[in-house]
N, C-alpha and C. Protein backbone atom coordinates (compact mmCIF):
# COMPACT_ATOMS: atom_id res chain seq x y z
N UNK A 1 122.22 176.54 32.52
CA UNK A 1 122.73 176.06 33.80
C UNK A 1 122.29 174.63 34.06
N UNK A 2 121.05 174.37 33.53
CA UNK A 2 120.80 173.09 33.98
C UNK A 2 121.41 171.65 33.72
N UNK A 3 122.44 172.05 32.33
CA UNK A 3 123.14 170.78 31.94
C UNK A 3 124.30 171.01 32.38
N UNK A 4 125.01 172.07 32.93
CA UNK A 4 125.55 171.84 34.12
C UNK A 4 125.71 171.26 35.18
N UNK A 5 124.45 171.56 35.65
CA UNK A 5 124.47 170.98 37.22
C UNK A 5 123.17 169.29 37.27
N UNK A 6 123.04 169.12 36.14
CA UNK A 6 121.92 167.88 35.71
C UNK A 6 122.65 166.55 36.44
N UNK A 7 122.61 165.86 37.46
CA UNK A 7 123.22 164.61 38.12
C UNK A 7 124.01 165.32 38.53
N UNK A 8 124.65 165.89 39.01
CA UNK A 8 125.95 166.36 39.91
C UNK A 8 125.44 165.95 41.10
N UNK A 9 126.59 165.59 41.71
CA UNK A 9 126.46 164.76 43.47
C UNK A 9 127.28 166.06 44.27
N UNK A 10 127.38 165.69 45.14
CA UNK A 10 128.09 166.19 46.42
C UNK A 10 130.05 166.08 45.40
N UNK A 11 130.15 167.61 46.07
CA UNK A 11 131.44 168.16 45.52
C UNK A 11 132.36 167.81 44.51
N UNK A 12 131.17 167.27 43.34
CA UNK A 12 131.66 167.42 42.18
C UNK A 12 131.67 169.07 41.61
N UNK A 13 130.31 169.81 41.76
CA UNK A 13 130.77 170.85 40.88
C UNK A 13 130.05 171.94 42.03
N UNK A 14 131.09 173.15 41.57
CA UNK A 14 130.70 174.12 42.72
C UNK A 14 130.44 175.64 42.04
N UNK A 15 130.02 176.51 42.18
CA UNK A 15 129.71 177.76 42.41
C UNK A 15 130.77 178.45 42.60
N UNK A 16 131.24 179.82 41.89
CA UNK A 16 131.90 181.02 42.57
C UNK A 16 131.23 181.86 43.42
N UNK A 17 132.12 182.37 44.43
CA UNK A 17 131.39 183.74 45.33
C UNK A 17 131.26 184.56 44.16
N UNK A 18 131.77 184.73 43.44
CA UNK A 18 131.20 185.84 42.15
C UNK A 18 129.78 185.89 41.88
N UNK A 19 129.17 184.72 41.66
CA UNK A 19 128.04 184.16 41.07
C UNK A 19 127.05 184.57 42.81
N UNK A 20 127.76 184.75 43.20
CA UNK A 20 126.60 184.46 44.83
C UNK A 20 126.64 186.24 45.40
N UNK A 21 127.56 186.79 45.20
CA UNK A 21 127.97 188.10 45.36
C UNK A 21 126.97 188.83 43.79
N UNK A 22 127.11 188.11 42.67
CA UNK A 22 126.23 189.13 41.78
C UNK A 22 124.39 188.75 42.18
N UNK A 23 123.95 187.97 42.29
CA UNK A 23 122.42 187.27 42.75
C UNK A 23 122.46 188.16 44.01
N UNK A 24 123.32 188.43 44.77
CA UNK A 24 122.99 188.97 46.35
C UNK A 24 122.85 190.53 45.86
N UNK A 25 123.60 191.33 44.72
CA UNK A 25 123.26 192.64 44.43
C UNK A 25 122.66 192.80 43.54
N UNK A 26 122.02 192.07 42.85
CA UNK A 26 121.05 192.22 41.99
C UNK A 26 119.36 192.00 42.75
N UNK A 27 119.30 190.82 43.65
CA UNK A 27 117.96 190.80 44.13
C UNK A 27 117.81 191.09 45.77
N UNK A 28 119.00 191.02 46.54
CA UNK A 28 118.47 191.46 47.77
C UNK A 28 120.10 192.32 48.35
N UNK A 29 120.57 193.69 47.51
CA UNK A 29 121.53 194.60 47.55
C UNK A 29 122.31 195.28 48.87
N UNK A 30 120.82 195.07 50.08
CA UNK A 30 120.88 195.29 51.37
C UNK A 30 121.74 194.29 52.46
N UNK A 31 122.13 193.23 51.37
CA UNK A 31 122.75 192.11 51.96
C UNK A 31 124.15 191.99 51.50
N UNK A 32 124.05 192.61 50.07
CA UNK A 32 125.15 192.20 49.02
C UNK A 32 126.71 192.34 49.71
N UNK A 33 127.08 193.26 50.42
CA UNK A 33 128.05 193.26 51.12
C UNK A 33 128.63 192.67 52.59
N UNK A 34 127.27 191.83 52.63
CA UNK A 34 128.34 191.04 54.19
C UNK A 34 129.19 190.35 53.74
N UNK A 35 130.29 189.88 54.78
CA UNK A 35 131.34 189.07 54.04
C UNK A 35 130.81 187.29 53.88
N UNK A 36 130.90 187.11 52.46
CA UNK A 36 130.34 185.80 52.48
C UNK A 36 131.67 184.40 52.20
N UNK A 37 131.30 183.60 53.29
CA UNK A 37 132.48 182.59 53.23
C UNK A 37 131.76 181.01 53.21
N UNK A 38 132.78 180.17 52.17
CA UNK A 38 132.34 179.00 51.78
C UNK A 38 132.25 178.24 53.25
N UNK A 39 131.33 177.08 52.53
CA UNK A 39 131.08 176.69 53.63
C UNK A 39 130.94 174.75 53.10
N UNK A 40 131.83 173.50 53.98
CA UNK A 40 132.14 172.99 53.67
C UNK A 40 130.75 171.75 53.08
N UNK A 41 130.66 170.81 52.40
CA UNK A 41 129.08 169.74 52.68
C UNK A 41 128.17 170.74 51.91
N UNK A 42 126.96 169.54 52.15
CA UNK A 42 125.94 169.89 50.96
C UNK A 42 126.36 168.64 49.60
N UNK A 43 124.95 168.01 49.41
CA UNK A 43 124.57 167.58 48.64
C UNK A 43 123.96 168.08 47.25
N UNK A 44 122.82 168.70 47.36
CA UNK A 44 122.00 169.00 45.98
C UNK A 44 122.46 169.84 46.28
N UNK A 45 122.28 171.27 47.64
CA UNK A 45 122.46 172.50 47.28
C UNK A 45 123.84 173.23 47.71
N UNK A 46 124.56 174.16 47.17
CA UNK A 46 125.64 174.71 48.13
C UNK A 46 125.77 175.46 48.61
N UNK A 47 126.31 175.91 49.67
CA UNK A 47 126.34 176.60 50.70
C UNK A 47 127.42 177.55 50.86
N UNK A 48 126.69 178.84 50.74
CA UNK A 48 128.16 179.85 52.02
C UNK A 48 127.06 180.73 53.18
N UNK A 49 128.53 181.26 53.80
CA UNK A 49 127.77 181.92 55.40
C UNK A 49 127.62 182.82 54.82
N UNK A 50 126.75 184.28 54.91
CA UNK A 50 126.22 185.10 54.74
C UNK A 50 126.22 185.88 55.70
N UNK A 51 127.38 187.08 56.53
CA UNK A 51 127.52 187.46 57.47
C UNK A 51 127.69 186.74 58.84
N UNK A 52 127.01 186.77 59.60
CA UNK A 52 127.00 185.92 60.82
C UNK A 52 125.57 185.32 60.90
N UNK A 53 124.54 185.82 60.71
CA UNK A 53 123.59 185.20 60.77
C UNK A 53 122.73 184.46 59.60
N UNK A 54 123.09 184.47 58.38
CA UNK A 54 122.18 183.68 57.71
C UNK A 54 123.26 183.29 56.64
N UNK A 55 122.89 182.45 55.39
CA UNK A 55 123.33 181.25 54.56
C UNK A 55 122.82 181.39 53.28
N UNK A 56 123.43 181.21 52.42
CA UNK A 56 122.53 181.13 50.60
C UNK A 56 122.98 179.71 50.64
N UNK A 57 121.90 179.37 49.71
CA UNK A 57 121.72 177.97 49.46
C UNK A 57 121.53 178.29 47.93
N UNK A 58 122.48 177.28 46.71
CA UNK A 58 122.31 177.42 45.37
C UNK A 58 122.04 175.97 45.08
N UNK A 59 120.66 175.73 44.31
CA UNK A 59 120.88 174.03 43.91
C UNK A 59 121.80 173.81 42.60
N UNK A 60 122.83 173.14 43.16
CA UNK A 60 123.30 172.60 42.21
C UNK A 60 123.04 170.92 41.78
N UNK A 61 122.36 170.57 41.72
CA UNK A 61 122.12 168.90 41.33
C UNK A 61 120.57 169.15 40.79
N UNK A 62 120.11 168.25 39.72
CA UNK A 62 118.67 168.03 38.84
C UNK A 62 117.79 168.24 40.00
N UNK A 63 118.31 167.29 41.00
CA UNK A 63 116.63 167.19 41.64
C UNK A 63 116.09 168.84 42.77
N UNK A 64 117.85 169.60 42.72
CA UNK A 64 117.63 170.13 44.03
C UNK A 64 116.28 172.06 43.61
N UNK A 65 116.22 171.99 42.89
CA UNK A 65 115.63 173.28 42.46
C UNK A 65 113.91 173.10 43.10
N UNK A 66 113.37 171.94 42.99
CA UNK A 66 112.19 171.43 43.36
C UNK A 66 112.26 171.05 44.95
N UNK A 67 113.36 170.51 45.22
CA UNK A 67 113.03 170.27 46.68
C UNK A 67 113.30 171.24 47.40
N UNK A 68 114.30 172.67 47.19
CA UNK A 68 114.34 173.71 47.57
C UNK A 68 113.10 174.50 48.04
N UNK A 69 112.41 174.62 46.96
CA UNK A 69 111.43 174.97 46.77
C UNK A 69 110.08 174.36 47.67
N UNK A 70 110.40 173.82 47.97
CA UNK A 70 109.57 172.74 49.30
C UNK A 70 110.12 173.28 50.27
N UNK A 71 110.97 173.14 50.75
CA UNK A 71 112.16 173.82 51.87
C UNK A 71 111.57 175.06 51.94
N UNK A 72 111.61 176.29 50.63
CA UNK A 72 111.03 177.32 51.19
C UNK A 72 109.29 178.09 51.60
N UNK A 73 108.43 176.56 51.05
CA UNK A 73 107.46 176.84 51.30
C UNK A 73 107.17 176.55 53.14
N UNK A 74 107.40 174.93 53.14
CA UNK A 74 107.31 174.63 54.62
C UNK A 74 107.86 174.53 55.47
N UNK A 75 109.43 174.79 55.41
CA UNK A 75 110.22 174.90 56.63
C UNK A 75 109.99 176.22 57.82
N UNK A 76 109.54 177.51 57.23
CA UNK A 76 109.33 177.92 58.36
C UNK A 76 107.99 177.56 59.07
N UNK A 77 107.17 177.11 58.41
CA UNK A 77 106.02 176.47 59.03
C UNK A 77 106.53 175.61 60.27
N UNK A 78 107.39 174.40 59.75
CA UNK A 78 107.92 173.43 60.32
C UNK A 78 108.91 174.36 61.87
N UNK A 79 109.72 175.48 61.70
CA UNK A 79 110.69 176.15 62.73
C UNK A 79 109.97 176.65 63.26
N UNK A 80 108.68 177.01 63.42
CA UNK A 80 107.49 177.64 64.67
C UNK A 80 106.95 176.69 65.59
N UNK A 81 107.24 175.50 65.44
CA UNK A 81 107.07 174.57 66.23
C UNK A 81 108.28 173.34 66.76
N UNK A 82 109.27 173.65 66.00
CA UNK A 82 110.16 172.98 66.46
C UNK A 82 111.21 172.99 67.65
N UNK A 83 111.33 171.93 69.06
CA UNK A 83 112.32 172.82 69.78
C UNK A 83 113.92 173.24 69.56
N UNK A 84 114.45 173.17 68.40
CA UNK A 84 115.89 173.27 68.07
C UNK A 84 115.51 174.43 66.76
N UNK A 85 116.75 174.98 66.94
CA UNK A 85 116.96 176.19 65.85
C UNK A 85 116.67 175.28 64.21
N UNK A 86 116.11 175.69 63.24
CA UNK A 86 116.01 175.30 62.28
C UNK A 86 116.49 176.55 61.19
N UNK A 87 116.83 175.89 59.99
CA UNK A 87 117.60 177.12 59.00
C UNK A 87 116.30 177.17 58.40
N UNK A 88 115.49 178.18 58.57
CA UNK A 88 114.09 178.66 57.46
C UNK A 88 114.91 179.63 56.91
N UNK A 89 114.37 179.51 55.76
CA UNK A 89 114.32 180.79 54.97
C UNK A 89 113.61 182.10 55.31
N UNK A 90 114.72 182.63 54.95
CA UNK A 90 114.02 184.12 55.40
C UNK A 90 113.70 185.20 54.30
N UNK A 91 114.71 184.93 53.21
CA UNK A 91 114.44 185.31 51.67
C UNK A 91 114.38 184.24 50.60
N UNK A 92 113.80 184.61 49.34
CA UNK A 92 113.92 183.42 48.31
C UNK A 92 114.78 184.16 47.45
N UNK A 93 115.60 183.89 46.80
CA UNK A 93 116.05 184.38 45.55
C UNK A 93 115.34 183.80 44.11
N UNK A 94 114.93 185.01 43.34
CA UNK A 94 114.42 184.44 42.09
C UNK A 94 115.13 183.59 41.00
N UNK A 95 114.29 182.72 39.84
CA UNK A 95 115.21 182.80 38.75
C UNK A 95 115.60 184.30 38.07
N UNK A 96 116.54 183.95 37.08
CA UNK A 96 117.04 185.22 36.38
C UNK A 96 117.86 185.36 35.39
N UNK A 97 118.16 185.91 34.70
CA UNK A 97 119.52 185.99 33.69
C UNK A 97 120.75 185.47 34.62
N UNK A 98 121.01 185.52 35.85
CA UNK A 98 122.44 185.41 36.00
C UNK A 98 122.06 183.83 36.69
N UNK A 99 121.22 183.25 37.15
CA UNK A 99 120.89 181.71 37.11
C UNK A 99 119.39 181.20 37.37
N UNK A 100 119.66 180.73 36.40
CA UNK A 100 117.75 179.78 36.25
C UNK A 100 117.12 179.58 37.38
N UNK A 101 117.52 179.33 38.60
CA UNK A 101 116.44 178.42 39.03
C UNK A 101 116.55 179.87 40.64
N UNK A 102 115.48 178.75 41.23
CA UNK A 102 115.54 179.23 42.93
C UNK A 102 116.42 179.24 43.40
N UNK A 103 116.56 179.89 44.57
CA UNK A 103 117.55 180.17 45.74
C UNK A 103 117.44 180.50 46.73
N UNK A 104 117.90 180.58 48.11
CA UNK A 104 117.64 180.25 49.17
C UNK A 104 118.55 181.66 49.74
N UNK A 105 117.92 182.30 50.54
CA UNK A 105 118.80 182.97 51.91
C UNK A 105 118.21 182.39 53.31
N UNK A 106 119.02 182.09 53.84
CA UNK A 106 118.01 180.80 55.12
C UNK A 106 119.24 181.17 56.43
N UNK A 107 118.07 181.28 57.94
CA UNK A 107 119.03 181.69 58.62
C UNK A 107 120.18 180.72 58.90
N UNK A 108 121.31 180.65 59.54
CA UNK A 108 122.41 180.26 60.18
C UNK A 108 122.24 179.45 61.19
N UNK A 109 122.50 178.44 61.36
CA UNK A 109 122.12 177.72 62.30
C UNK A 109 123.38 177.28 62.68
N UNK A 110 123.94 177.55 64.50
CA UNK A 110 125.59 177.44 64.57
C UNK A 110 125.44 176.31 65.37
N UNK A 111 126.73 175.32 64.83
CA UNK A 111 127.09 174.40 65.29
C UNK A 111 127.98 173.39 64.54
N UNK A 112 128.27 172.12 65.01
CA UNK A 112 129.42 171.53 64.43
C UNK A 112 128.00 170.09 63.70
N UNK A 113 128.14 169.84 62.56
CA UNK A 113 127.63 168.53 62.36
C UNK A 113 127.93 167.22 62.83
N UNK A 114 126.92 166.26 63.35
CA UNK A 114 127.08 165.07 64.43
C UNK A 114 127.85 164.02 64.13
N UNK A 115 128.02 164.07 62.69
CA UNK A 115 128.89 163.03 62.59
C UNK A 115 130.28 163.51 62.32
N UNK A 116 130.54 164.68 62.55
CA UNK A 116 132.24 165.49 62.76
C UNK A 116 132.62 165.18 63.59
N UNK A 117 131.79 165.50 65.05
CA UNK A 117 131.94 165.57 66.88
C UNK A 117 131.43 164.65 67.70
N UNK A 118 132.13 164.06 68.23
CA UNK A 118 131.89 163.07 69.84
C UNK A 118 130.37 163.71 70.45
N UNK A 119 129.41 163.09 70.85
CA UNK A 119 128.62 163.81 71.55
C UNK A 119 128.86 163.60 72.78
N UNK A 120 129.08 164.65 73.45
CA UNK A 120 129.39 165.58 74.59
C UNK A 120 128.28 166.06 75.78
N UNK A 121 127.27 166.03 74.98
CA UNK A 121 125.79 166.14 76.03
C UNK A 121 124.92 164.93 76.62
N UNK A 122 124.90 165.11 78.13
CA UNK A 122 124.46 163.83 78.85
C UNK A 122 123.01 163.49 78.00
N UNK A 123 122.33 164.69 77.66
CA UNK A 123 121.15 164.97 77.49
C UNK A 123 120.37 164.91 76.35
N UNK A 124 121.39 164.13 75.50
CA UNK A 124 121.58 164.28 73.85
C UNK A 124 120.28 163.68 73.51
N UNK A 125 120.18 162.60 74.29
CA UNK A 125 118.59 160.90 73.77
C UNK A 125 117.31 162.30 73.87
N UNK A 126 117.31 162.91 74.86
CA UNK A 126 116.34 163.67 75.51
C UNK A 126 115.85 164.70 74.32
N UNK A 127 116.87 165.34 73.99
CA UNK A 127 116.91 166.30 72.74
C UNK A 127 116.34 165.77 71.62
N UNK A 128 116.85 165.03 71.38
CA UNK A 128 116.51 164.21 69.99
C UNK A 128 115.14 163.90 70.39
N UNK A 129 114.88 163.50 71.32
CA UNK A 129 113.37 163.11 71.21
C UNK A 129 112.06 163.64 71.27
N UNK A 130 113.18 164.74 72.00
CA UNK A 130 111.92 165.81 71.90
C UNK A 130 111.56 166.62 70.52
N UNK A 131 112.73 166.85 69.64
CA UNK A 131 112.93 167.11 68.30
C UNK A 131 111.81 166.30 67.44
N UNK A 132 112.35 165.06 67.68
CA UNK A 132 111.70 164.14 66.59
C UNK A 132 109.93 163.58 67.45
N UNK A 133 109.91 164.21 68.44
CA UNK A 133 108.24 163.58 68.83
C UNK A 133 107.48 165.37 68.37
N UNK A 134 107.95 166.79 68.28
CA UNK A 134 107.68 167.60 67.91
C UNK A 134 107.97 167.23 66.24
N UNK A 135 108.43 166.89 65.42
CA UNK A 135 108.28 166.82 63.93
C UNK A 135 107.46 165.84 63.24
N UNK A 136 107.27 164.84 64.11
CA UNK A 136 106.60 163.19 63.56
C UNK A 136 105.00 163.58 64.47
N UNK A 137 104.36 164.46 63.52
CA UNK A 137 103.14 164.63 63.39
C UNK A 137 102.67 164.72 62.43
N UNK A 138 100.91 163.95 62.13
CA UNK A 138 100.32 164.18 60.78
C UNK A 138 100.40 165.37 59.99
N UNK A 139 100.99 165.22 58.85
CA UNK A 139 101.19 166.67 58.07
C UNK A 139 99.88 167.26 57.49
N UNK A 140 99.82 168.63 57.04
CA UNK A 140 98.57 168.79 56.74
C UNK A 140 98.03 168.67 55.36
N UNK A 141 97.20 168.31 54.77
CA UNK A 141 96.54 167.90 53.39
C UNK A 141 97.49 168.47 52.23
N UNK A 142 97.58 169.58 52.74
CA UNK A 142 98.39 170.28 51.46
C UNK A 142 100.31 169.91 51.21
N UNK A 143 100.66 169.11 52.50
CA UNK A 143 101.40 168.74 52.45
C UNK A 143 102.41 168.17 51.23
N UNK A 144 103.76 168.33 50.83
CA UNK A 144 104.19 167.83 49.80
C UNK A 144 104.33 165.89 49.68
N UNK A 145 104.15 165.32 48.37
CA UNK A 145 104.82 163.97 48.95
C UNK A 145 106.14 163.97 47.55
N UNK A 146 106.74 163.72 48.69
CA UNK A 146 108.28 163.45 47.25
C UNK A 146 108.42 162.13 47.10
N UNK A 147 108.10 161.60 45.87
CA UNK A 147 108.79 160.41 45.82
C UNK A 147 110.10 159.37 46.58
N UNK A 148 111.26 160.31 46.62
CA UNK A 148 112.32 159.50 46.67
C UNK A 148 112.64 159.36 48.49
N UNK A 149 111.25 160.36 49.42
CA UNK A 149 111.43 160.31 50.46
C UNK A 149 110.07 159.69 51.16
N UNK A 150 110.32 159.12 52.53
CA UNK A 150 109.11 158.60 53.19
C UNK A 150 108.22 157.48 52.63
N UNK A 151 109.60 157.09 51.97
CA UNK A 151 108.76 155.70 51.21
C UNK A 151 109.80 153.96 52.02
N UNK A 152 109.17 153.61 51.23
CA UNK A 152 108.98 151.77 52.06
C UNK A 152 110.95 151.68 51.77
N UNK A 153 111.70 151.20 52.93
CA UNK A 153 113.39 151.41 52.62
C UNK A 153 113.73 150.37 52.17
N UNK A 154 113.14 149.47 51.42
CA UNK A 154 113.20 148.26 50.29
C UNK A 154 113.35 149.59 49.03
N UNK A 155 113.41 150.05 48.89
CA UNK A 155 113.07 151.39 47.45
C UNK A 155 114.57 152.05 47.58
N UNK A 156 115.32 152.37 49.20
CA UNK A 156 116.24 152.95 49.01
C UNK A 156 117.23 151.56 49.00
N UNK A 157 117.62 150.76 48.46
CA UNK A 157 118.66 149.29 48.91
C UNK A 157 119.63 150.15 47.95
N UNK A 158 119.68 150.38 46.87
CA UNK A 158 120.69 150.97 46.08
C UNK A 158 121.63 151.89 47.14
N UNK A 159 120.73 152.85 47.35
CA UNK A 159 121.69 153.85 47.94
C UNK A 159 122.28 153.46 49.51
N UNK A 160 121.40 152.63 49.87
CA UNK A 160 122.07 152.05 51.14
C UNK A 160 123.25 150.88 50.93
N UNK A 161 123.23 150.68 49.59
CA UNK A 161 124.64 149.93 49.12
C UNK A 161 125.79 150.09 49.00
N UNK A 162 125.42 151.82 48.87
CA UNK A 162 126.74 152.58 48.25
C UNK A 162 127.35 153.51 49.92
N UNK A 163 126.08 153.24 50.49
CA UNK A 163 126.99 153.56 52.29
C UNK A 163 127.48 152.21 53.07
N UNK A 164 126.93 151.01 52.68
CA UNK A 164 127.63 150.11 52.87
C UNK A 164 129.33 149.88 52.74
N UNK A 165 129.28 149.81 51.43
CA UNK A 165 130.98 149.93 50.34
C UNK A 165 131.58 150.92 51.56
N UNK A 166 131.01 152.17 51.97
CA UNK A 166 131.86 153.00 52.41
C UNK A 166 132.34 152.68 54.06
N UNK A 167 131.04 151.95 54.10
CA UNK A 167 131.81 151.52 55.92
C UNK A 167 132.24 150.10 55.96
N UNK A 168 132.69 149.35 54.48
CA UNK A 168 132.87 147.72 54.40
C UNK A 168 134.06 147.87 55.79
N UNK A 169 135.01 148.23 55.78
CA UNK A 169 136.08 147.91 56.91
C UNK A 169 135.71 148.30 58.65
N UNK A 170 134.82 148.74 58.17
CA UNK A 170 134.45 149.33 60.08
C UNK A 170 134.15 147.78 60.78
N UNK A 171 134.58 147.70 62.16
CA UNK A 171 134.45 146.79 62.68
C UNK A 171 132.57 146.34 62.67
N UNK A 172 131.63 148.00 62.68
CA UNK A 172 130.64 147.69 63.12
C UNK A 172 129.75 147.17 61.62
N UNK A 173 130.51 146.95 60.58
CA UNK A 173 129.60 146.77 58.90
C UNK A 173 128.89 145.69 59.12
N UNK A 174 128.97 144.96 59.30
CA UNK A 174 128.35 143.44 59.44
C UNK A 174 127.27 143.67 60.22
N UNK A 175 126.83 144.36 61.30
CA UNK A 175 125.96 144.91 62.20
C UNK A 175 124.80 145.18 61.58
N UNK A 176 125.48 146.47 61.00
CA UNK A 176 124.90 147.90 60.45
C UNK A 176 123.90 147.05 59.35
N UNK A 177 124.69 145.67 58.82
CA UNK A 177 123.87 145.73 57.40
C UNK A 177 122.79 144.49 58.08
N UNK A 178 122.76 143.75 58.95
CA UNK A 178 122.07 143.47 59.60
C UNK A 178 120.69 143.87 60.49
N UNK A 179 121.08 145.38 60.65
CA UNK A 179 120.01 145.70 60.85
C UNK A 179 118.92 145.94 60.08
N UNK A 180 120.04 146.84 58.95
CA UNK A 180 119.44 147.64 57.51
C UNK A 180 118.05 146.11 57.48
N UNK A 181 119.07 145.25 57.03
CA UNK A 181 118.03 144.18 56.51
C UNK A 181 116.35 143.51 57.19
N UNK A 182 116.72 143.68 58.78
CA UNK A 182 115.60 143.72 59.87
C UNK A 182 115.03 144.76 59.29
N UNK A 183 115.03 145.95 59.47
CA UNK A 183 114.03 147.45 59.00
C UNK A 183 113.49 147.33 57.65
N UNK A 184 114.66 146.42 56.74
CA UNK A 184 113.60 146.00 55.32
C UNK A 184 112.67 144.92 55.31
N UNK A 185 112.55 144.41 56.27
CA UNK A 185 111.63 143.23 56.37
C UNK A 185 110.28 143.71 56.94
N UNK A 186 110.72 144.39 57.83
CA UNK A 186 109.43 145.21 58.90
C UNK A 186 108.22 145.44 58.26
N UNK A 187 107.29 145.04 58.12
CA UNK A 187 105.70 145.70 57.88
C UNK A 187 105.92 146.90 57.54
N UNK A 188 105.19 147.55 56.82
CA UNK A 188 105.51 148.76 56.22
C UNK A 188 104.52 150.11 56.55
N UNK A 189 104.71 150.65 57.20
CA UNK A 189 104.17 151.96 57.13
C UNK A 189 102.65 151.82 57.08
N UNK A 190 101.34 151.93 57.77
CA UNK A 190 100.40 151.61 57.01
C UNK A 190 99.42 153.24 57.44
N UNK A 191 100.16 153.94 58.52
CA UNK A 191 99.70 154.99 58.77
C UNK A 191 99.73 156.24 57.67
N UNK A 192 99.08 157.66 57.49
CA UNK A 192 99.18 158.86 56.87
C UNK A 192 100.90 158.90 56.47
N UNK A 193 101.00 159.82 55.47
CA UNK A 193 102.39 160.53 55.28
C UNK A 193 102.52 161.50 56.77
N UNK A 194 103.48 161.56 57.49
CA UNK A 194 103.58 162.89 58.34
C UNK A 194 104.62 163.83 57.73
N UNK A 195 104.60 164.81 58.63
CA UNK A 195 105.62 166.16 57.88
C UNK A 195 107.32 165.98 57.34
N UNK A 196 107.81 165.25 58.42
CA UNK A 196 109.19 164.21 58.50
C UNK A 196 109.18 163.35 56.92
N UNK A 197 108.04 162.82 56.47
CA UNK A 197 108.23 162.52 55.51
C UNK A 197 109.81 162.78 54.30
N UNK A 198 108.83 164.24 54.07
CA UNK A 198 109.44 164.83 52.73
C UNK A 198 110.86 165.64 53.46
């Protein structure tokens, strides 16, 4: 499987419900029959709904089997303190004969993604801040550090190149990359990793 899914990006290569329907009756059987429906997005890992309340997550991309795996150690750590619903895992799926790596059953978290929908709530700044002043705390020792995250955003210019290209015609591009460039200049970080990091 792994030279399969080795560099694969976002909806280049996908998964059958076959493959997600045999892993669901082979390691957690009590589940195997809710009705499971695709589900659109996702980067490293992919996604279907899992009845009404929870989600399998399969990594498909090199890096995603390891960061999963982070996901299922500290995210529910992280959803006991957070004020917004968070998708923790609630089961892991093993490796196995029918696919190598980890896997995810993680609850459901309902709603529309922010950059689909107009925001609609007076109260939205408020939310967010309370979100992000509950997550942007010192993490604890044992904490993970991932390379490709929570580092100095002079490190990400590549990939912020390739969201550039994608908004070159928006009235607001010229802005956007203006700022980018202010935030790469900025003094850098000189405090702990926190949890937000990774």
């Amino acid at each position: 499987m792994s030279s399969a899914i080795g560099g694969v990006l976002m909806g280049e290569f996908r998964f059958g419900q076959d493959l997600v329907r045999a892993l669901l009756r082979d390691q957690h059987p009590d589940l195997a029959d809710l009705v499971l429906r695709d589900v659109d997005g996702g980067w490293d890992n992919q996604q279907w709904r899992l009845g009404e309340e929870l989600a399998v997550r399969l990594p498909r991309a090199e890096r995603a089997p390891a960061l999963l795996s982070v996901e299922q150690r500290w995210l529910p750590e992280l959803a006991v303190r957070l004020p917004l619903p968070t998708p923790a895992p609630v089961r892991v799926g093993k490796p196995s004969g029918l696919f190598e790596h980890t896997w995810t059953i993680a609850r459901w978290v309902e709603g529309e993604p922010a950059d689909h929908v107009p925001v609609t709530r007076v109260d939205v700044a408020e939310v967010l801040a309370g979100f992000l002043g509950a997550l942007h705390v010192p993490a604890p020792a044992d904490a993970p550090a991932i390379p490709t995250r929570g580092i100095p955003l002079a490190g990400l210019q590549e990939e912020a190149e390739v969201g550039f290209e994608v908004i070159a015609d928006h009235a607001s591009a010229e802005g956007a990359r203006e700022v980018w460039q202010e935030a790469v200049a900025a003094p850098g970080w000189q405090g702990g990793a926190g949890v937000a990091a990774w």
